[in-house]
Protein backbone atom coordinates (compact mmCIF):
# COMPACT_ATOMS: atom_id res chain seq x y z
CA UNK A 1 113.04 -19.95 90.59
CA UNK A 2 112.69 -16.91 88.38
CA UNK A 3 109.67 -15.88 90.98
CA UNK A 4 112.70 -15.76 94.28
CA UNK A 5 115.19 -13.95 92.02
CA UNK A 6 113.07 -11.69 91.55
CA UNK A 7 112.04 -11.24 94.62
CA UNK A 8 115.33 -10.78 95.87
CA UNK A 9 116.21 -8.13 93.25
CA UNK A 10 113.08 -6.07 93.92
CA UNK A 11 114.01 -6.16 97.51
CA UNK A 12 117.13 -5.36 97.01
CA UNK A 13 115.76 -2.25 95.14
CA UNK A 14 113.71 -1.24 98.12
CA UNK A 15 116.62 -1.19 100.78
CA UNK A 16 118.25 0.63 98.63
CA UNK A 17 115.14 3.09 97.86
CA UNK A 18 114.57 3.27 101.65
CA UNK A 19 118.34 4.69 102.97
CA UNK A 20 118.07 8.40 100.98
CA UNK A 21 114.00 8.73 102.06
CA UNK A 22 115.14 7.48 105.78
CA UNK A 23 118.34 9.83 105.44
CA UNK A 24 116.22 12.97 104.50
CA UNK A 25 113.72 12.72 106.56
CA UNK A 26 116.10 12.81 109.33
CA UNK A 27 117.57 16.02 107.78
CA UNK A 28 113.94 17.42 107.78
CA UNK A 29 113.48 16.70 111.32
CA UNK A 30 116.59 18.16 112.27
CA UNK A 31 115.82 21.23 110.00
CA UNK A 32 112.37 21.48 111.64
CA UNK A 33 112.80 20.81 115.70
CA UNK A 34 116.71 22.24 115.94
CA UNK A 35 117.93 25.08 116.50
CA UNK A 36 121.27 26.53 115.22
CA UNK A 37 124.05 26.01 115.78
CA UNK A 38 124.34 22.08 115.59
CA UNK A 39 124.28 20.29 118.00
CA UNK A 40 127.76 19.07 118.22
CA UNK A 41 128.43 22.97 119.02
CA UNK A 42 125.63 23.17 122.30
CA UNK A 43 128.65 22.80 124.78
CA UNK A 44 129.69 26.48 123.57
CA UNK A 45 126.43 28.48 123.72
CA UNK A 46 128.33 30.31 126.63
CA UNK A 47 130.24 31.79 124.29
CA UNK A 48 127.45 33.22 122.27
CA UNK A 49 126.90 37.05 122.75
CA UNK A 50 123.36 37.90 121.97
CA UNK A 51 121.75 37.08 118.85
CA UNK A 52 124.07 34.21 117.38
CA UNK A 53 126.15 35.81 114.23
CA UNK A 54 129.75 35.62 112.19
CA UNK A 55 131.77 36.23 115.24
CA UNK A 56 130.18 34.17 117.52
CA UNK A 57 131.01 31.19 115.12
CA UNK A 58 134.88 32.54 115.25
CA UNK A 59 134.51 32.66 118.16
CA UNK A 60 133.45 28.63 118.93
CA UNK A 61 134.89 27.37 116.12
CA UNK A 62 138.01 28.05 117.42
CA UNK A 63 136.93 26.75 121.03
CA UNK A 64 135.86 23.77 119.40
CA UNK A 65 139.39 23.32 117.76
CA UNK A 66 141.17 23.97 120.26
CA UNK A 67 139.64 21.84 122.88
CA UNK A 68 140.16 18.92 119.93
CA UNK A 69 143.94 20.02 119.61
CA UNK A 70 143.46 21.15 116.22
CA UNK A 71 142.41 17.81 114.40
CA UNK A 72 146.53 17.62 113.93
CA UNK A 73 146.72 21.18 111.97
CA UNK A 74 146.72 24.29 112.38
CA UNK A 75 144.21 26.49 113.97
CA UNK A 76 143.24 28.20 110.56
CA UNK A 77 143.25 25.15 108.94
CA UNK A 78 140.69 23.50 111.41
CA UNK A 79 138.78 26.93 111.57
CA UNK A 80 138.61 27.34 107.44
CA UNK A 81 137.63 23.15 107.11
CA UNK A 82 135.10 23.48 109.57
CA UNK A 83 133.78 26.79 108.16
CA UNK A 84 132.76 24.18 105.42
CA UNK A 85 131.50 21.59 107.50
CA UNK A 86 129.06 24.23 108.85
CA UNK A 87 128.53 25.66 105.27
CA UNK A 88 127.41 22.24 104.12
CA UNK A 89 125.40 21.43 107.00
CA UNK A 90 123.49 24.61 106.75
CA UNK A 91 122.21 23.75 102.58
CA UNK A 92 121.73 20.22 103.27
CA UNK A 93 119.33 21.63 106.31
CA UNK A 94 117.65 24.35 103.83
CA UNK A 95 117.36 21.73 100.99
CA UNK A 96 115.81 18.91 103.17
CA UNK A 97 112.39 19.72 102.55
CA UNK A 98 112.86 19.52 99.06
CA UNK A 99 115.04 15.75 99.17
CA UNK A 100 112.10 14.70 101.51
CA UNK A 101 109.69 15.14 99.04
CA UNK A 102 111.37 13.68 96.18
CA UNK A 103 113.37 10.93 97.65
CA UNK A 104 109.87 10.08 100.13
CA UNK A 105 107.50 10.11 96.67
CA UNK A 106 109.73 7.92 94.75
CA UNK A 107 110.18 5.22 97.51
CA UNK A 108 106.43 5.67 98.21
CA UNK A 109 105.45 5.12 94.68
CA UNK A 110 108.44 1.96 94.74
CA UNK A 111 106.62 0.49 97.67
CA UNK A 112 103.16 0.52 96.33
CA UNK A 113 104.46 -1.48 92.94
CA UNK A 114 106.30 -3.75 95.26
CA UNK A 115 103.04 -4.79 97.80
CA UNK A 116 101.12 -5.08 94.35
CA UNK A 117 103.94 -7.44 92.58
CA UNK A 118 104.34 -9.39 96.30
CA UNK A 119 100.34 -10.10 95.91
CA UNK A 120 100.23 -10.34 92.39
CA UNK A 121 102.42 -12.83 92.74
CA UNK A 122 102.88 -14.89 95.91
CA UNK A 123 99.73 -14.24 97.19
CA UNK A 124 97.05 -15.22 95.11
């Protein structure tokens, strides 16, 4: 009985060890294979004018705010929040690398005591 709870916990402990090494490596794909801006911002590359810079991300944030009527405030509001949003996405791109490796060693490590306590003890 004490075997199963056990069980359960560690497994627990893995699903739990898996969602920030799935979540990051995610990030580090994005960060390697994407291009900026995001994604959600590809319908407004028209309004880029050259090399992509301050003004041009005005420029579609306020597109983008507009064509969503604002998210119910103002337009400097929306433009300032999603300044943020942006802000934000941009470290968490720049600091993927760095959660891969950590977050990806410690479930890696996690996994190989799991397979050896699953053998150890159900398998014998």
């Amino acid at each position: 009985m004490f075997r199963y709870l056990k069980l359960f916990i560690f497994s627990i402990i893995l699903l739990i060890l898996l969602m920030p090494a799935w979540m990051s490596s995610l990030a580090f794909y994005d960060y390697k294979f994407n291009s900026w801006p995001p994604d959600f911002f590809k319908d407004y590359e028209h309004l880029i004018e050259g090399d992509y810079g301050p003004d041009d991300e005005i420029r579609i944030l306020k597109q983008y705010c507009l064509d969503n009527d604002n998210f119910n405030r103002n337009l400097n509001d929306c433009i300032d929040s999603e300044l943020h949003v942006m802000g934000f996405y941009a470290v968490s791109l720049e600091a993927s690398p760095y959660m891969i490796s950590i977050f990806g060693g410690i479930f890696i490590l996690y996994l190989v005591f799991y397979i050896w306590w699953l053998r150890r003890n159900f398998f014998k």
